[in-house]
N, C-alpha and C. Protein backbone atom coordinates (compact mmCIF):
# COMPACT_ATOMS: atom_id res chain seq x y z
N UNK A 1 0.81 -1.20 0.00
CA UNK A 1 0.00 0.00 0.00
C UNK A 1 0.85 1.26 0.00
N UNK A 2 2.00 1.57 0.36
CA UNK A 2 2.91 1.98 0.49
C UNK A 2 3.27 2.88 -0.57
N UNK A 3 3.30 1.98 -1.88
CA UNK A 3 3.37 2.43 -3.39
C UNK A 3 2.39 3.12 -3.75
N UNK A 4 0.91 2.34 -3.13
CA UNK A 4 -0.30 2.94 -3.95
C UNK A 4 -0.28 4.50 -3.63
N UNK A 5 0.07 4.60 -2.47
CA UNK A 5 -0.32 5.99 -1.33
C UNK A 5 0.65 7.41 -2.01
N UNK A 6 2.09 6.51 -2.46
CA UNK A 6 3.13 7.41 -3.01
C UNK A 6 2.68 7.82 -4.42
N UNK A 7 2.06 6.92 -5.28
CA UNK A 7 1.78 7.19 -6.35
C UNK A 7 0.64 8.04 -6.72
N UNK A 8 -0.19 8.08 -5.62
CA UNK A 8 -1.24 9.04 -5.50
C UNK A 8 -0.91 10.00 -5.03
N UNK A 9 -0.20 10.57 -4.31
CA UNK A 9 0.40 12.28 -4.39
C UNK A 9 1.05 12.24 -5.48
N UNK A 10 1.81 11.69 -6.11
CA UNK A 10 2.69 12.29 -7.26
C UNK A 10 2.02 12.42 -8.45
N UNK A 11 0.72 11.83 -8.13
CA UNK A 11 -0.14 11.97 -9.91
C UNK A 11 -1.10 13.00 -9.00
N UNK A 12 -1.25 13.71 -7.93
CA UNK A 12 -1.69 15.38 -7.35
C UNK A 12 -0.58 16.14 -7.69
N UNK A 13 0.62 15.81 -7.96
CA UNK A 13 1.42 16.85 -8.17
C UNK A 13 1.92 17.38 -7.31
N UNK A 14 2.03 16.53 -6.28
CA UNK A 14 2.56 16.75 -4.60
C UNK A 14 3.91 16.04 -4.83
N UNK A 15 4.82 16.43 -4.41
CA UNK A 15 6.02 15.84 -3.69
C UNK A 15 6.33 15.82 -2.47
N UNK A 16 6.05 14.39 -2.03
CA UNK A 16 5.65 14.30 -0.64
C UNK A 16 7.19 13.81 0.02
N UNK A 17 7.70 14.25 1.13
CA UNK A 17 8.59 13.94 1.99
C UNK A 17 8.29 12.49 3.10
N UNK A 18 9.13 11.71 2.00
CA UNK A 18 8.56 10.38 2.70
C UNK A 18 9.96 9.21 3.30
N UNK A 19 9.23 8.84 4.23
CA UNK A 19 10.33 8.22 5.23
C UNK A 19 9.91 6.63 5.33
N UNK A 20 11.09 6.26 5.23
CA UNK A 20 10.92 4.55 4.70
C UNK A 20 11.63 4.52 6.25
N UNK A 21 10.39 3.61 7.30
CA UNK A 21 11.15 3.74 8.46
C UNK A 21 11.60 2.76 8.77
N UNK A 22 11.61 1.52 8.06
CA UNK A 22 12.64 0.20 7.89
C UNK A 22 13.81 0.78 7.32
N UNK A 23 14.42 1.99 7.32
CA UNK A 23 15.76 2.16 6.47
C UNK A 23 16.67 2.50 8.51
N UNK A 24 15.82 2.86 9.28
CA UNK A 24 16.13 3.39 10.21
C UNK A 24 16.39 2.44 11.68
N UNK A 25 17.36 2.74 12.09
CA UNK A 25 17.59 1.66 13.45
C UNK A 25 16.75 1.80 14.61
N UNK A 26 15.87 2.96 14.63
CA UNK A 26 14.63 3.42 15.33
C UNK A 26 13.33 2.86 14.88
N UNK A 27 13.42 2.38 13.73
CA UNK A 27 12.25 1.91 12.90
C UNK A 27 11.24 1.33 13.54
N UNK A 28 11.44 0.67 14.23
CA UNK A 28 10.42 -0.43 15.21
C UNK A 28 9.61 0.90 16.63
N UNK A 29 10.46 1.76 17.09
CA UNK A 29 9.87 1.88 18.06
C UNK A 29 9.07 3.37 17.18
N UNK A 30 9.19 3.74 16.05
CA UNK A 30 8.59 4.61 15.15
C UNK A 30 7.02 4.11 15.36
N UNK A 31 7.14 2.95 14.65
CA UNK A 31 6.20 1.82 14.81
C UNK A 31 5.26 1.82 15.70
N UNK A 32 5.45 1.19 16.77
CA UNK A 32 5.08 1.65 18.25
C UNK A 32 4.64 2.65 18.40
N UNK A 33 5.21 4.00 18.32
CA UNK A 33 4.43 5.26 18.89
C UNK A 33 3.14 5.59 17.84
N UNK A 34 2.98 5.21 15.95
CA UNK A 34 2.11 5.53 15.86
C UNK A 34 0.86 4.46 15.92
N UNK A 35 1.05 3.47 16.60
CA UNK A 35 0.26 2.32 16.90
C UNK A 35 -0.35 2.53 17.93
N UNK A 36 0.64 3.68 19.23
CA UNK A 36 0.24 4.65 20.17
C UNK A 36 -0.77 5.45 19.96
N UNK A 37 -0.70 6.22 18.34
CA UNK A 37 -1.70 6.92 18.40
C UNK A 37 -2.74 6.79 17.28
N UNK A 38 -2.35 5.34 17.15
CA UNK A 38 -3.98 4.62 16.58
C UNK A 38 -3.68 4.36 15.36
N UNK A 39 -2.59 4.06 14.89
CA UNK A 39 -2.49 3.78 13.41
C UNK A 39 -2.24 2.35 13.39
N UNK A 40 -3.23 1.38 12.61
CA UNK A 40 -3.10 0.53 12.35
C UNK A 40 -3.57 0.19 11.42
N UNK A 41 -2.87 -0.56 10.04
CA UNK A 41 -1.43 -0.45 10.11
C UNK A 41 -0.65 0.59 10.44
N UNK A 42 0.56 0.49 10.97
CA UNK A 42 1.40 1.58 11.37
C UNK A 42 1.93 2.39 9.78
N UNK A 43 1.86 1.37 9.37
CA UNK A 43 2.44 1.71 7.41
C UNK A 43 1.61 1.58 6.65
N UNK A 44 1.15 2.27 6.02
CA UNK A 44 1.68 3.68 5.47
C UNK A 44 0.67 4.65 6.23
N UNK A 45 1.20 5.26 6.91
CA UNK A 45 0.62 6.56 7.75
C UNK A 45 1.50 7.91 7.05
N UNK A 46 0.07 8.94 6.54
CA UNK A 46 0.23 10.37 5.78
C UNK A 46 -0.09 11.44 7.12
N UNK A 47 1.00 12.49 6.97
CA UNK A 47 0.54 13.53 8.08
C UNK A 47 0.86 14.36 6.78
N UNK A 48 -0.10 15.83 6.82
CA UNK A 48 0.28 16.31 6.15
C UNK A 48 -0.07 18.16 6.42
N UNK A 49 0.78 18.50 6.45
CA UNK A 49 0.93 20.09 7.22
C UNK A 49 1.26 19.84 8.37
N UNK A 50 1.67 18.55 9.27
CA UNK A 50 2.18 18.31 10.32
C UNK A 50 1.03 17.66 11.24
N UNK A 51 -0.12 17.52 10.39
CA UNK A 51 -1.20 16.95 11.16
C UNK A 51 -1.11 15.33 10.39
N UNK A 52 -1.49 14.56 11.53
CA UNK A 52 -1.48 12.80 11.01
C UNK A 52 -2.88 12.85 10.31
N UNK A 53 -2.94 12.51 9.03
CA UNK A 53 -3.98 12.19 8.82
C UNK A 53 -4.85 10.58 9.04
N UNK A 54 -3.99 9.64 8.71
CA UNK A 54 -4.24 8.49 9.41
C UNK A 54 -3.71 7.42 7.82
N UNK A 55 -3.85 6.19 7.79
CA UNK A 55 -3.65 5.25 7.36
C UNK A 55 -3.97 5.63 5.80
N UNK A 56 -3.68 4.03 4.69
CA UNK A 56 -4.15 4.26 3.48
C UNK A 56 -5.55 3.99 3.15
N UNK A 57 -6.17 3.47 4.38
CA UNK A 57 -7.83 3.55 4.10
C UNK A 57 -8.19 5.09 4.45
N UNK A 58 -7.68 5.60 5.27
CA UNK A 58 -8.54 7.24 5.75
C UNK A 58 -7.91 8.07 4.42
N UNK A 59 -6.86 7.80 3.68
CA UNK A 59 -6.16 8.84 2.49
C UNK A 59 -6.95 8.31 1.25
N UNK A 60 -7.24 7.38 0.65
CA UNK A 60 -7.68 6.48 -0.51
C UNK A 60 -9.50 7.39 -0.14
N UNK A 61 -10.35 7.38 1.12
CA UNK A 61 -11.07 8.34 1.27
C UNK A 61 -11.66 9.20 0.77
N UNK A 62 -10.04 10.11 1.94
CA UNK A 62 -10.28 11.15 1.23
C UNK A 62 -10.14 11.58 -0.21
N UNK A 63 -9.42 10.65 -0.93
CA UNK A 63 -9.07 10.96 -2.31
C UNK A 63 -10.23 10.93 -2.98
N UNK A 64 -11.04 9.66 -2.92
CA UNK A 64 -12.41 9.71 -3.66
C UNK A 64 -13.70 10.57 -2.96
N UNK A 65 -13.59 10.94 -1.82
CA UNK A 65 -14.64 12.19 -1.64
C UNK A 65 -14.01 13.93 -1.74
N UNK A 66 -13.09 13.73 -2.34
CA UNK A 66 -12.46 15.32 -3.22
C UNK A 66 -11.61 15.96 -1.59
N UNK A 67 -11.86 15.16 -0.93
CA UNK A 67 -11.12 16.31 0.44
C UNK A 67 -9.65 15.97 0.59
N UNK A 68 -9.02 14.89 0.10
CA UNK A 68 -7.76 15.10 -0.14
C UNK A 68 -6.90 16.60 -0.51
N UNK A 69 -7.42 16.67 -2.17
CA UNK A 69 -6.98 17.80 -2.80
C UNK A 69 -7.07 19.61 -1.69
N UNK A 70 -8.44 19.36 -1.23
CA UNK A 70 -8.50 20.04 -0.11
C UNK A 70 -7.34 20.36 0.54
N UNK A 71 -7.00 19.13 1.61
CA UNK A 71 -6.15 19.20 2.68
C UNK A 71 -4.59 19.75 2.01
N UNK A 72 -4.46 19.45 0.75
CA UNK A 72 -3.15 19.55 0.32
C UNK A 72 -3.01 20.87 0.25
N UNK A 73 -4.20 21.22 -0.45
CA UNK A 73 -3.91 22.73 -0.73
C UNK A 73 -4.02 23.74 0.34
N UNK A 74 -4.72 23.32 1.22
CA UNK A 74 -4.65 24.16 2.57
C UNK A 74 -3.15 24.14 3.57
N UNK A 75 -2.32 22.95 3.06
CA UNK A 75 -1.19 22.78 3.73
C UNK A 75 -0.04 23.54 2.85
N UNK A 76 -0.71 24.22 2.06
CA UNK A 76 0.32 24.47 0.59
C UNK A 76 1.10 23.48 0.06
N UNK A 77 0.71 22.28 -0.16
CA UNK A 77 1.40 21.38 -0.88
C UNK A 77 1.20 21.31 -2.22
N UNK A 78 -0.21 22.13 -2.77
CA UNK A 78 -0.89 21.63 -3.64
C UNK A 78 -1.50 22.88 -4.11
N UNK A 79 -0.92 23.68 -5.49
CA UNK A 79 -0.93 24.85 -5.86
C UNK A 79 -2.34 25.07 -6.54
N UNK A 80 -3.07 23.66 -7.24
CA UNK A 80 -3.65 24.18 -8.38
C UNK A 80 -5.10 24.53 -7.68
C-alpha cells in the first residue's frame, strides 16, 4: 500500500517527503508510537501540514470524496 499511497500524491502533483522507516535503526519503536496513536497499520501513515492524517484507508477516502486535494492545498502542498 505503500506504493499505492506514493503514487497518488505524485499523480496530485505533490512531492511528498517520505520516510521509509525500515531504512532506520529506530524503525520499530517509530512503529510503536504511531500504533500509540492509533495507526493501524502503522504503514503507510500520511501527516500532512504536520497533522497525522491516518492510514491508506482514511487517504484512498479522502481521495475519492475530493477532500484530499482540499487538505493539500490548505497545507500548501498543492498549488492548483
Amino acid at each position: 500500500m505503500s506504493h499505492a499511497i506514493k503514487c497518488l500524491f505524485y499523480e496530485q502533483g505533490v512531492s511528498p517527503a517520505i520516510v521509509e522507516i525500515d531504512q532506520y535503526m529506530y524503525g520499530k519503536d517509530i512503529e510503536r508510537a504511531l500504533a500509540r496513536l492509533g495507526c493501524s497499520p502503522q504503514v503507510p501513515v500520511v501527516f500532512i501540514g504536520g497533522k497525522l492524517i491516518g492510514t491508506a484507508t482514511t487517504v484512498m477516502t479522502l481521495h475519492l470524496d475530493g477532500s484530499l486535494k482540499r487538505l493539500l492545498k490548505e497545507a500548501g502542498a498543492l498549488w492548483l
